[in-house]
N, C-alpha and C. Protein backbone atom coordinates (compact mmCIF):
# COMPACT_ATOMS: atom_id res chain seq x y z
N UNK A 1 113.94 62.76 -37.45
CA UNK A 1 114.74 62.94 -38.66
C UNK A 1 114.67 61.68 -39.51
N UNK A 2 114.51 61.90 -41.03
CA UNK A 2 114.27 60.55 -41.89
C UNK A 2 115.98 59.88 -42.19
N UNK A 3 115.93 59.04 -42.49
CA UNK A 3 117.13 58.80 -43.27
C UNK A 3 117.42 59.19 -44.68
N UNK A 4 118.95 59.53 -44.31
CA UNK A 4 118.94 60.09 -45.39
C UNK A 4 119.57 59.12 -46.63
N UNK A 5 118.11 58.79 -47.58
CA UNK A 5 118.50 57.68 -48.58
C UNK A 5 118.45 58.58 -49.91
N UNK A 6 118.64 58.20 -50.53
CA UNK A 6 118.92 58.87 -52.28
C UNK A 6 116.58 58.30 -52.53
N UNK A 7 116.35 58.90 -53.75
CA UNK A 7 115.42 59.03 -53.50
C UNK A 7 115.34 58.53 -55.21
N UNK A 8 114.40 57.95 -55.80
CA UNK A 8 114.01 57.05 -56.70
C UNK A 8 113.01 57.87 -57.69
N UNK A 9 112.91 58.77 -58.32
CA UNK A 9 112.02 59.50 -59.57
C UNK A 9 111.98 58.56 -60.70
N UNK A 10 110.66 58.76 -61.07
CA UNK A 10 110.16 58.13 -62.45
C UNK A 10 109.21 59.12 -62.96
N UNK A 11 108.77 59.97 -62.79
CA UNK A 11 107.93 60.62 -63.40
C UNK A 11 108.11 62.23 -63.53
N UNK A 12 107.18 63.01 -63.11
CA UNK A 12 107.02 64.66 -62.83
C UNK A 12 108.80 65.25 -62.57
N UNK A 13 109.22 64.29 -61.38
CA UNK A 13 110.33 64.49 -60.73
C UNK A 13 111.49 64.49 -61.67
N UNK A 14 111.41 63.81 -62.86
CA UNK A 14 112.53 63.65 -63.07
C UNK A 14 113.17 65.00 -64.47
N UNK A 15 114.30 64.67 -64.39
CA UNK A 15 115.02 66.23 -64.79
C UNK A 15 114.30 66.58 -66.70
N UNK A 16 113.97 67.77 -66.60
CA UNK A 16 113.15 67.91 -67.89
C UNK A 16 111.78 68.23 -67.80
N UNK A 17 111.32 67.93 -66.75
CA UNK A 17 110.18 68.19 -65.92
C UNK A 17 109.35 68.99 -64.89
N UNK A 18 107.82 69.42 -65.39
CA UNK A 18 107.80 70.67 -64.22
C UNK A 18 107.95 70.48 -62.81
N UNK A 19 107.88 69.23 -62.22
CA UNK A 19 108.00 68.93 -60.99
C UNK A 19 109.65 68.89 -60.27
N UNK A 20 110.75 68.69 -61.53
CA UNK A 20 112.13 68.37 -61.39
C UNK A 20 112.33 69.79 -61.22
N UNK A 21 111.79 71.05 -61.78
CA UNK A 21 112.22 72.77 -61.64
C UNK A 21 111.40 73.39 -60.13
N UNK A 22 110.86 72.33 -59.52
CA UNK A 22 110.03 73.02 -58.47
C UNK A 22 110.97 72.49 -57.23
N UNK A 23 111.22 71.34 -56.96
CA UNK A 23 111.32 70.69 -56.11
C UNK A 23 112.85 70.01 -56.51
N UNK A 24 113.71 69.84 -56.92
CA UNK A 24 115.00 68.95 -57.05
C UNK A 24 116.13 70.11 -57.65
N UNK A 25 115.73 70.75 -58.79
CA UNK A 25 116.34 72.26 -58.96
C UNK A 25 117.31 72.41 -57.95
N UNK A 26 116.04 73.07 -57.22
CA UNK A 26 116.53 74.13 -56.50
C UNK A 26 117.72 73.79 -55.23
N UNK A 27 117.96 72.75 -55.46
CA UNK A 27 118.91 71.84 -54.38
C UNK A 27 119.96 71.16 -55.03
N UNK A 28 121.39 71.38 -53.93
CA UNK A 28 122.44 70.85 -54.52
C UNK A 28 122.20 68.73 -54.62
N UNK A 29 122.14 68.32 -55.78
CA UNK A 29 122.38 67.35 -56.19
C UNK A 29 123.12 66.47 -56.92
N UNK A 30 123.08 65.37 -57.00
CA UNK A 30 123.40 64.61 -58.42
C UNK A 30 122.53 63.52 -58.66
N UNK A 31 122.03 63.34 -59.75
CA UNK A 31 120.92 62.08 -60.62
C UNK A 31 122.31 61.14 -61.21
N UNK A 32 121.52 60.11 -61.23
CA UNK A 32 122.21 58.91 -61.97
C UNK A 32 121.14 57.96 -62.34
N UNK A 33 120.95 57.82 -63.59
CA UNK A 33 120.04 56.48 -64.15
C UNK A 33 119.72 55.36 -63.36
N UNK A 34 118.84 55.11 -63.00
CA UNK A 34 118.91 53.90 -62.49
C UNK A 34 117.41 53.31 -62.95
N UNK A 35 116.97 51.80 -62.57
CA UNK A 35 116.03 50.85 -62.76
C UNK A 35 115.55 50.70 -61.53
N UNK A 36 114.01 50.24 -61.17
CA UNK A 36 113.44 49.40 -59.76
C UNK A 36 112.32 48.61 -60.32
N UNK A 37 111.88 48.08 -59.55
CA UNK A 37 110.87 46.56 -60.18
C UNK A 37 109.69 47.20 -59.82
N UNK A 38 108.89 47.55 -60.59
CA UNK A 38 107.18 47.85 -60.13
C UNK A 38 106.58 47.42 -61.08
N UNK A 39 104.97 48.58 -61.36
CA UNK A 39 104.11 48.23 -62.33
C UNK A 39 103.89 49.91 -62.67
N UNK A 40 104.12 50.12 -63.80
CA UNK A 40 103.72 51.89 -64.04
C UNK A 40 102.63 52.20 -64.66
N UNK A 41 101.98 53.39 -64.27
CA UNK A 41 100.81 53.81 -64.94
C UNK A 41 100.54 55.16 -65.44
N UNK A 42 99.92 55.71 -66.04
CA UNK A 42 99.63 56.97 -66.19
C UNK A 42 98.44 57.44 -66.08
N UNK A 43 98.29 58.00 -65.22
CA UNK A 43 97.13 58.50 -64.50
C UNK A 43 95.97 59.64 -65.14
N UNK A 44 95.42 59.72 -65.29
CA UNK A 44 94.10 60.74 -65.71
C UNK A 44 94.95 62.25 -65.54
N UNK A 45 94.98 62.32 -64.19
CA UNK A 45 95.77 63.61 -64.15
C UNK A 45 96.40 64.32 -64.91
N UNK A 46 97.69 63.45 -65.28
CA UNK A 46 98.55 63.42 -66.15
C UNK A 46 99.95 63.19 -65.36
N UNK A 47 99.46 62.90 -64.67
CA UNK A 47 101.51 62.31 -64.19
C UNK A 47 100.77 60.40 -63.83
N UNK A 48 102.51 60.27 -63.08
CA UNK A 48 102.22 58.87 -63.28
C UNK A 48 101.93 58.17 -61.65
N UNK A 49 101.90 56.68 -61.55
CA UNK A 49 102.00 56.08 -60.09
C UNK A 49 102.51 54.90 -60.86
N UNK A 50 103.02 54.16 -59.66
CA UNK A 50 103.64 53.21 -59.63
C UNK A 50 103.06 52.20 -58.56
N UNK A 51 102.81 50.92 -58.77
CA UNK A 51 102.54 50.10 -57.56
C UNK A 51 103.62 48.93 -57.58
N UNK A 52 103.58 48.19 -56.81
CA UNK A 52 104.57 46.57 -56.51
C UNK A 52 104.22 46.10 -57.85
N UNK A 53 105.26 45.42 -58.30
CA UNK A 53 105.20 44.54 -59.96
C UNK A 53 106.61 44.06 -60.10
N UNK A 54 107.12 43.15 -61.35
CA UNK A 54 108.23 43.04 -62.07
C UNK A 54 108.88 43.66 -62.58
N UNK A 55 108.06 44.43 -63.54
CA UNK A 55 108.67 45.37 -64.62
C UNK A 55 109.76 46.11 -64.02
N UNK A 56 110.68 46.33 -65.53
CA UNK A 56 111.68 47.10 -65.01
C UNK A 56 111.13 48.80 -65.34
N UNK A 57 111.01 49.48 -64.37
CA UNK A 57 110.98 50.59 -64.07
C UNK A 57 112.31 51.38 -64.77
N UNK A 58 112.04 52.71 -65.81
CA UNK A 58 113.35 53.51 -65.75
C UNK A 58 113.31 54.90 -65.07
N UNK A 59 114.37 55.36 -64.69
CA UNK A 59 113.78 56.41 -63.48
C UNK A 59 115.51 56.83 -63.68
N UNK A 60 115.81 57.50 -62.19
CA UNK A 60 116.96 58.26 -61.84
C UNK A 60 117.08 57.97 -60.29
N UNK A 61 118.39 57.71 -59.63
CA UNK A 61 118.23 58.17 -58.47
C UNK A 61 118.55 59.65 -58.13
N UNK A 62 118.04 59.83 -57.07
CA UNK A 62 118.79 61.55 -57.11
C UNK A 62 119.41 61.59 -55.80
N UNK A 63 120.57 61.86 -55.64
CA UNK A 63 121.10 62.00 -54.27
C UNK A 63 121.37 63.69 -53.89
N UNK A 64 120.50 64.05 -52.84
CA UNK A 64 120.46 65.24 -52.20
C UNK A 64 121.44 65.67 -51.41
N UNK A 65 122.01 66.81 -51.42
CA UNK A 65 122.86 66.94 -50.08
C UNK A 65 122.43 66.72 -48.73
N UNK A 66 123.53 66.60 -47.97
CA UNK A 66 122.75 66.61 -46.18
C UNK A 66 122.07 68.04 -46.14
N UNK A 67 122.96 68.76 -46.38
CA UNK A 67 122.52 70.14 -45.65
C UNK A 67 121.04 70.18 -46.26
N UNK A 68 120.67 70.39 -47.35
CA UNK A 68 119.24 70.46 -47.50
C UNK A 68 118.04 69.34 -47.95
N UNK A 69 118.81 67.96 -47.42
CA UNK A 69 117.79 66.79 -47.35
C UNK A 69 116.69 66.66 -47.06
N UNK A 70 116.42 67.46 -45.60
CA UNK A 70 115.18 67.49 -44.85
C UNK A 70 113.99 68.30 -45.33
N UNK A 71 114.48 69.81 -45.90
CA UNK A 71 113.95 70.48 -46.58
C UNK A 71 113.39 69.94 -48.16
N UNK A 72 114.44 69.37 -49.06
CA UNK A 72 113.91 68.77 -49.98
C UNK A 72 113.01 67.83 -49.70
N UNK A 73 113.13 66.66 -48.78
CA UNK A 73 112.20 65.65 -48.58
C UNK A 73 110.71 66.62 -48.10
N UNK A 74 110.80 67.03 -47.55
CA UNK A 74 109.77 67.88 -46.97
C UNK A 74 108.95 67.62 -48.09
N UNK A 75 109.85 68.73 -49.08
CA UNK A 75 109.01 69.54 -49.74
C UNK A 75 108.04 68.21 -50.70
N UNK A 76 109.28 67.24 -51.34
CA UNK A 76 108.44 65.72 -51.81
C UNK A 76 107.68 65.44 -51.20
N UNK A 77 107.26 65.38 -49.82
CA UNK A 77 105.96 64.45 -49.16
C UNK A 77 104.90 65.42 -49.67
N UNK A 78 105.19 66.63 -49.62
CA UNK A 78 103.85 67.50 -49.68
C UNK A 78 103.24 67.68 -51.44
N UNK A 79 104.57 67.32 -52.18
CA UNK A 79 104.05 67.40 -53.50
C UNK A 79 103.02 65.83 -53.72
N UNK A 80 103.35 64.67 -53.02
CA UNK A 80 103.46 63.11 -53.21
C UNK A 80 101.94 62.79 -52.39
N UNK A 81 101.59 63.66 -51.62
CA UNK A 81 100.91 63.53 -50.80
C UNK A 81 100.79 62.64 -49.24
N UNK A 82 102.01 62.74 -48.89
CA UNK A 82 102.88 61.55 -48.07
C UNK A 82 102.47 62.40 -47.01
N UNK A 83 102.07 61.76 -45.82
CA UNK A 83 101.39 62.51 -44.80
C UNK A 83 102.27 61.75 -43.25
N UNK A 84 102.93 60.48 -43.44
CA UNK A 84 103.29 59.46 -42.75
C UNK A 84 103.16 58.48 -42.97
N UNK A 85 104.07 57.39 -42.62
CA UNK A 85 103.30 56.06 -43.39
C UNK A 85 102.25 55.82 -42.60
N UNK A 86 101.29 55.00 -43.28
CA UNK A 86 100.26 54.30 -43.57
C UNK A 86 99.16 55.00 -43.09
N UNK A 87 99.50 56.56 -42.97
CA UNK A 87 98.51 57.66 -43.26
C UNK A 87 97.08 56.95 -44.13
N UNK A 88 95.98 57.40 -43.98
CA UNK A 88 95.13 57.09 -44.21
C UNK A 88 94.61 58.16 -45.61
N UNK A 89 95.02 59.39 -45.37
CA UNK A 89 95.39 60.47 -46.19
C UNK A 89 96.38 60.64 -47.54
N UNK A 90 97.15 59.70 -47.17
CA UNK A 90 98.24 59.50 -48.41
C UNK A 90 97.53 59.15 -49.82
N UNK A 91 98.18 59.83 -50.96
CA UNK A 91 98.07 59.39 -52.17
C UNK A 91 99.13 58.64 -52.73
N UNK A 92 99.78 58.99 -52.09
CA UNK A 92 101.24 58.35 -52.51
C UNK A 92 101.86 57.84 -50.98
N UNK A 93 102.98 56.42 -50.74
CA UNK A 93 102.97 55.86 -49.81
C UNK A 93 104.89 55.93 -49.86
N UNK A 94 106.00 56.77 -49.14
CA UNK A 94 107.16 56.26 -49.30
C UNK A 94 107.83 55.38 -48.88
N UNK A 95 108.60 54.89 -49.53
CA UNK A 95 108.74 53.35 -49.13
C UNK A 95 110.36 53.03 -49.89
N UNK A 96 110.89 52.02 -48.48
CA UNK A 96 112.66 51.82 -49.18
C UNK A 96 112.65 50.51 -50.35
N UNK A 97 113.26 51.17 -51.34
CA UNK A 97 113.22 50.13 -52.21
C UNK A 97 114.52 49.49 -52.58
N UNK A 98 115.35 47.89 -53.40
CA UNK A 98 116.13 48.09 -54.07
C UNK A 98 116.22 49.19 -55.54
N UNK A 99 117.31 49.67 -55.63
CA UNK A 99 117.35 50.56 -57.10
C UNK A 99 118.81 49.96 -57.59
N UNK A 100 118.90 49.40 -59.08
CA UNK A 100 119.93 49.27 -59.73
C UNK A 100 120.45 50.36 -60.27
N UNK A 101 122.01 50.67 -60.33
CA UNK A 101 122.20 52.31 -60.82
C UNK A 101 122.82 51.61 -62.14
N UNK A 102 122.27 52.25 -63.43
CA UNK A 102 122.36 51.80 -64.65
C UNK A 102 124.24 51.87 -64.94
N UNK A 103 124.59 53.53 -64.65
CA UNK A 103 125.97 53.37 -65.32
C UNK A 103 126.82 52.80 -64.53
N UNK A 104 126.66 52.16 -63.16
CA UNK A 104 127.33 51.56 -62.06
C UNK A 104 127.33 50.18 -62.21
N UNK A 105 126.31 49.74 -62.83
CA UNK A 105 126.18 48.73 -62.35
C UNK A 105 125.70 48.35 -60.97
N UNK A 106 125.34 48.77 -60.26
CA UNK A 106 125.59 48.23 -58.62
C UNK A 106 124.25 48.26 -58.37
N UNK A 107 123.82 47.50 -57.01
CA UNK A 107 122.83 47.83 -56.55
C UNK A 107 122.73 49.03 -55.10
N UNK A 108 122.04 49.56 -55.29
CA UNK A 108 122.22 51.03 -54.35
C UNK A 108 120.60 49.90 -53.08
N UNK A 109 120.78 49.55 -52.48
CA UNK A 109 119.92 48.76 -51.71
C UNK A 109 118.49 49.66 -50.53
N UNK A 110 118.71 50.83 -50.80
CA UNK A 110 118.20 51.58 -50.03
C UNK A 110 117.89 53.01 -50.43
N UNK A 111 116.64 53.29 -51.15
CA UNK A 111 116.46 54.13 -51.82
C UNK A 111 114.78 54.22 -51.76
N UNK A 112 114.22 55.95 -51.09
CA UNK A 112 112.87 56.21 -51.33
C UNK A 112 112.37 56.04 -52.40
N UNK A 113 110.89 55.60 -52.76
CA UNK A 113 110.59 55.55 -53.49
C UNK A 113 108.78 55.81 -53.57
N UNK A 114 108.00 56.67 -54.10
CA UNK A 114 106.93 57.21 -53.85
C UNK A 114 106.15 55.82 -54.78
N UNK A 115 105.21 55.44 -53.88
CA UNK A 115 104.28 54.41 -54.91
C UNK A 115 103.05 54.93 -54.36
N UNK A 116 102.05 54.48 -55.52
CA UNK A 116 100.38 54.78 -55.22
C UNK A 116 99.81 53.96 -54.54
N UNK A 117 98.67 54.71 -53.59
CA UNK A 117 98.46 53.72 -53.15
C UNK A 117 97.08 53.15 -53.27
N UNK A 118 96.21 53.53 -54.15
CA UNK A 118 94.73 53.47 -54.32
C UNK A 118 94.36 52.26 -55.94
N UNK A 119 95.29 50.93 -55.36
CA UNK A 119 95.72 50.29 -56.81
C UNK A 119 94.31 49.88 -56.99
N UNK A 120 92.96 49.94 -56.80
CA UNK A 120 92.31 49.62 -57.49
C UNK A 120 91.57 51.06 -58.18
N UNK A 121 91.76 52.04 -58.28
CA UNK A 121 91.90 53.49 -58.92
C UNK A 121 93.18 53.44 -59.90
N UNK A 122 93.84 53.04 -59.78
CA UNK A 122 95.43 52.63 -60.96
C UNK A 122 95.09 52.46 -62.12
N UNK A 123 94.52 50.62 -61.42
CA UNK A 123 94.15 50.02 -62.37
C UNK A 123 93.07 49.89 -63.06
N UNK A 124 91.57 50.59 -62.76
CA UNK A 124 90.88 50.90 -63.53
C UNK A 124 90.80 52.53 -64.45
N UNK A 125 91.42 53.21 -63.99
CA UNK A 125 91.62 54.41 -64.48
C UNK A 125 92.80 54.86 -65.38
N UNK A 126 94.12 54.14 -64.80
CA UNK A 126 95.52 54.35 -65.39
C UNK A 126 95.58 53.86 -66.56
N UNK A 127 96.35 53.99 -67.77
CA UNK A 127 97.37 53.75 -68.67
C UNK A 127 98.33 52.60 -68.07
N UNK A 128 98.17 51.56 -68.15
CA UNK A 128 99.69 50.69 -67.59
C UNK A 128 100.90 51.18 -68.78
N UNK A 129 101.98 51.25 -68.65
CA UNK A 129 102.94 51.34 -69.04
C UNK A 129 103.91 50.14 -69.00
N UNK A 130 103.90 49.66 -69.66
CA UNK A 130 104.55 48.08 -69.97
C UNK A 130 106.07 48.24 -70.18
N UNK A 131 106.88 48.97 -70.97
CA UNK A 131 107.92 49.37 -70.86
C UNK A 131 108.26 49.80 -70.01
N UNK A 132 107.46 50.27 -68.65
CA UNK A 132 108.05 51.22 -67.76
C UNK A 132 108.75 52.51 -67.74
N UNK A 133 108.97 53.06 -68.98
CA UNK A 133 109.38 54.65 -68.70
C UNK A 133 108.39 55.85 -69.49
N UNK A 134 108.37 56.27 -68.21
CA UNK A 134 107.25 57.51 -68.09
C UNK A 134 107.42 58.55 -69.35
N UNK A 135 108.62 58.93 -69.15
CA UNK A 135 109.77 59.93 -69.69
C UNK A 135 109.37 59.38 -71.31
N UNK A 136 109.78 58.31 -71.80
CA UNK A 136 109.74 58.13 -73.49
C UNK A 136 107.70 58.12 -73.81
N UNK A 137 106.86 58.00 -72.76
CA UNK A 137 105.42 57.66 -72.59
C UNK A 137 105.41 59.31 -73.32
N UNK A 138 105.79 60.19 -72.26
CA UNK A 138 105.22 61.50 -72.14
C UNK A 138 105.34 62.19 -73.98
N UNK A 139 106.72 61.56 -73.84
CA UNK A 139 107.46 62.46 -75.35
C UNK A 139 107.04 61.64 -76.66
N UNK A 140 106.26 60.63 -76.58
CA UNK A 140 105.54 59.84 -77.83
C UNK A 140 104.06 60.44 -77.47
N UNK A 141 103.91 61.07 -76.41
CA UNK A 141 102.13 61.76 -76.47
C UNK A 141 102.66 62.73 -76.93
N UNK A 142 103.83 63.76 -77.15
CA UNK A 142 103.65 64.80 -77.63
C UNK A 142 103.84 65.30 -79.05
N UNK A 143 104.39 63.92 -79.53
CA UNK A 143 105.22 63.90 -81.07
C UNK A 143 104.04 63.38 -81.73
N UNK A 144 102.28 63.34 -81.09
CA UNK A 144 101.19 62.23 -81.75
C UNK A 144 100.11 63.57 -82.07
């Protein structure tokens, strides 16, 4: 059984999004704004990754209920490509991060967080995102 930590979205995941109606929907929750320190990118694909950096990251935490934690997480590794850590298979690597919760103030010290893990594919292929939010990235590609 994983622990059960609140879980860190910046991209697909977050609410407004086709990945937020597949996977977070459908489960009793609550989101709250929050910040984490990485480096963001936007990927060919079209969603994003994240690796280790400064930048302030903007994102959400989302805290899941118990009753369907395991099931939701589930279902994230298989969208994230999370196979176990240091899976050899992984596209994405989960990992506990600090997260600041914006309207709290506080630091929430223990929070999943999906990062990429193929940073030299990131960084020659990705979009860096210097501001760090995915969310205002996506909605200035669509207003262009």
């Amino acid at each position: 059984m994983n622990s059960v930590l609140p879980i860190f979205v910046y991209g697909s995941l977050l609410e407004g999004f086709w990945n937020y109606e597949q996977y977070i929907r459908p489960y009793e929750h609550r989101i709250i704004p929050a910040v984490i320190k990485g480096e963001l990118y936007h990927l060919p694909p079209g969603y994003p990754g994240l690796l280790a950096g400064a930048d302030d990251i903007i994102g959400a935490v989302v805290y899941l209920s118990t009753q369907v934690y395991e099931k939701a997480l589930t279902g994230l590794d298989e969208l994230e490509d999370f196979y176990g850590a240091n899976d050899p298979r992984n596209e994405y690597e989960r990992m506990i991060v600090p997260a600041r919760v914006l309207d709290e103030i506080e630091k929430v010290e223990n929070v999943y967080v999906y990062r990429y893990v193929d940073e030299q594919y990131i960084k020659e292929e990705g979009k860096r995102l210097a501001h760090g939010n995915w969310r205002y990235f996506m909605l200035g590609r669509q207003a262009e």
